[in-house]
Protein backbone atom coordinates (compact mmCIF):
# COMPACT_ATOMS: atom_id res chain seq x y z
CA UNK A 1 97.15 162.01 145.98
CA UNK A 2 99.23 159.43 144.04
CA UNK A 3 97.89 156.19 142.53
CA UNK A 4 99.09 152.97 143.70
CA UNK A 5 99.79 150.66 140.97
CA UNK A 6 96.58 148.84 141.07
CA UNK A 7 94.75 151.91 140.01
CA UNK A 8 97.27 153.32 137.44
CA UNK A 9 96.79 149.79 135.50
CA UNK A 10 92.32 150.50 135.92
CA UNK A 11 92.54 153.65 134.45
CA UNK A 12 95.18 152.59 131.53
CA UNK A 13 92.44 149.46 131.12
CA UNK A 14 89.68 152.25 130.55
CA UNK A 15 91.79 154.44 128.34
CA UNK A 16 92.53 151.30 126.55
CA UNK A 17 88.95 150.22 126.12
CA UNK A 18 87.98 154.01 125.19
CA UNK A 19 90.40 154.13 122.36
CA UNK A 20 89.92 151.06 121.32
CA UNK A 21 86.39 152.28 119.97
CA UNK A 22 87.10 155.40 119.22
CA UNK A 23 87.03 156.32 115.02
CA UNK A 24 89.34 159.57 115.66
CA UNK A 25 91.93 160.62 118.74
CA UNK A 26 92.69 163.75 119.12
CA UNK A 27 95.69 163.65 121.96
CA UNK A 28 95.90 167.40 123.58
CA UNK A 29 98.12 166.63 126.30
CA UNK A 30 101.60 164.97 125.15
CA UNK A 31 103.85 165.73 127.77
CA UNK A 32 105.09 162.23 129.35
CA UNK A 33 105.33 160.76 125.71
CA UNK A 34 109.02 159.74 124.27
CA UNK A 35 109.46 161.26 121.19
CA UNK A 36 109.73 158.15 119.07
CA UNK A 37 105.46 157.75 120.32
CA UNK A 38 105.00 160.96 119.58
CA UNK A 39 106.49 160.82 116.07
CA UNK A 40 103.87 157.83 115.58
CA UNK A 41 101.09 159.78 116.74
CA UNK A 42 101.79 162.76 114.21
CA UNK A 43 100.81 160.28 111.13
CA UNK A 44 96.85 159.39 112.58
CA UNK A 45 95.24 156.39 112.53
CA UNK A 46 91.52 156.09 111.57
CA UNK A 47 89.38 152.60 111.34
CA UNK A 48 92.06 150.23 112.98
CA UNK A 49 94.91 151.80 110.06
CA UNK A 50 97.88 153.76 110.56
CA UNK A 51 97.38 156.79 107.69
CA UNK A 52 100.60 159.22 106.88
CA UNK A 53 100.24 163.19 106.97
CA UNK A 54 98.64 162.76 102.79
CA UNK A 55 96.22 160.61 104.25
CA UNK A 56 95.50 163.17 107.31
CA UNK A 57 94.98 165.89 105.02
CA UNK A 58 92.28 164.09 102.19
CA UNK A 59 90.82 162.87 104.62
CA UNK A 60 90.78 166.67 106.79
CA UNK A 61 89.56 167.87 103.10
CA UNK A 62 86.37 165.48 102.65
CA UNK A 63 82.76 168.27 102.54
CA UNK A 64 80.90 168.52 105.38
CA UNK A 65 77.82 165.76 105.83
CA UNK A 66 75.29 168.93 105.21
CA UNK A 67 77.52 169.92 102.32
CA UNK A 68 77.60 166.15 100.64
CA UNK A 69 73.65 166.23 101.27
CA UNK A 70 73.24 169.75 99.30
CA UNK A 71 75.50 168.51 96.28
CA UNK A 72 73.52 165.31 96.20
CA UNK A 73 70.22 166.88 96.73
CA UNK A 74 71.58 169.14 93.21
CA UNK A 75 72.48 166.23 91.44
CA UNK A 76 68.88 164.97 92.01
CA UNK A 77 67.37 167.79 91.16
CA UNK A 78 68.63 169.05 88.03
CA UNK A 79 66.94 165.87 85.61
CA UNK A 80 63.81 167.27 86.95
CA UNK A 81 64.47 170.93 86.79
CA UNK A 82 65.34 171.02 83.53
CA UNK A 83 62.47 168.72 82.55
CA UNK A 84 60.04 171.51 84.29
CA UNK A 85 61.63 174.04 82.46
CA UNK A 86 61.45 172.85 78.89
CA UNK A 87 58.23 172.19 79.62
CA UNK A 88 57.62 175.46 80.82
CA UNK A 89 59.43 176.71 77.41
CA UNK A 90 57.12 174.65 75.03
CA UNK A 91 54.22 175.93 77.14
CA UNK A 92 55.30 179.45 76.17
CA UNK A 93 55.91 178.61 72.66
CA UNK A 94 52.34 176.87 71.75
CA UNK A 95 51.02 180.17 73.65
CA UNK A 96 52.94 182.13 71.45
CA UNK A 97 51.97 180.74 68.53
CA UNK A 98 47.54 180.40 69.51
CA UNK A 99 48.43 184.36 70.22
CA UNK A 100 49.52 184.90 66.52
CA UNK A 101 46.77 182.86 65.38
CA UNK A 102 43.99 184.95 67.23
């Protein structure tokens, strides 16, 4: 069943709309599309702003959320591992020394 005009323009309104909002496209289905669009399409656009294949691929190359968390969840624990530790060293020293005094 074809679409009469009035419906092709609805559903190009509510692609419109959908991409519009959208952070990321991903287009699967290209076939229909000149090639001059489709050349366009092969940079990416994220946020509103057209970004070329170097763009594409730092921003393909940014960690994981979970991986960010871990590394930042390291970087906040190290002052205070290393803290426990040296105490943990002195601790062993002073008992060290009250042994050779005994």
């Amino acid at each position: 069943m074809a679409l009469n005009l009035e419906d092709k323009k609805a559903v190009v309104a509510e692609v419109t709309a959908q991409v519009a909002k959208a952070s990321t496209i991903v287009v699967a289905e290209y076939r229909g599309i000149t090639v001059g669009d489709l050349t366009k399409l092969r940079a990416g656009s994220y946020e509103g702003k057209v970004l070329d294949a170097a763009a594409v691929k730092a921003l393909a190359s940014i960690p994981s959320r979970e991986e960010l968390l871990s590394k930042l969840l390291f970087v906040m624990q190290a002052p205070v591992s290393g803290f426990a530790r040296a105490l943990g060293a002195l601790a062993a020293k002073q008992g060290e020394g009250e042994a050779a005094a005994a």
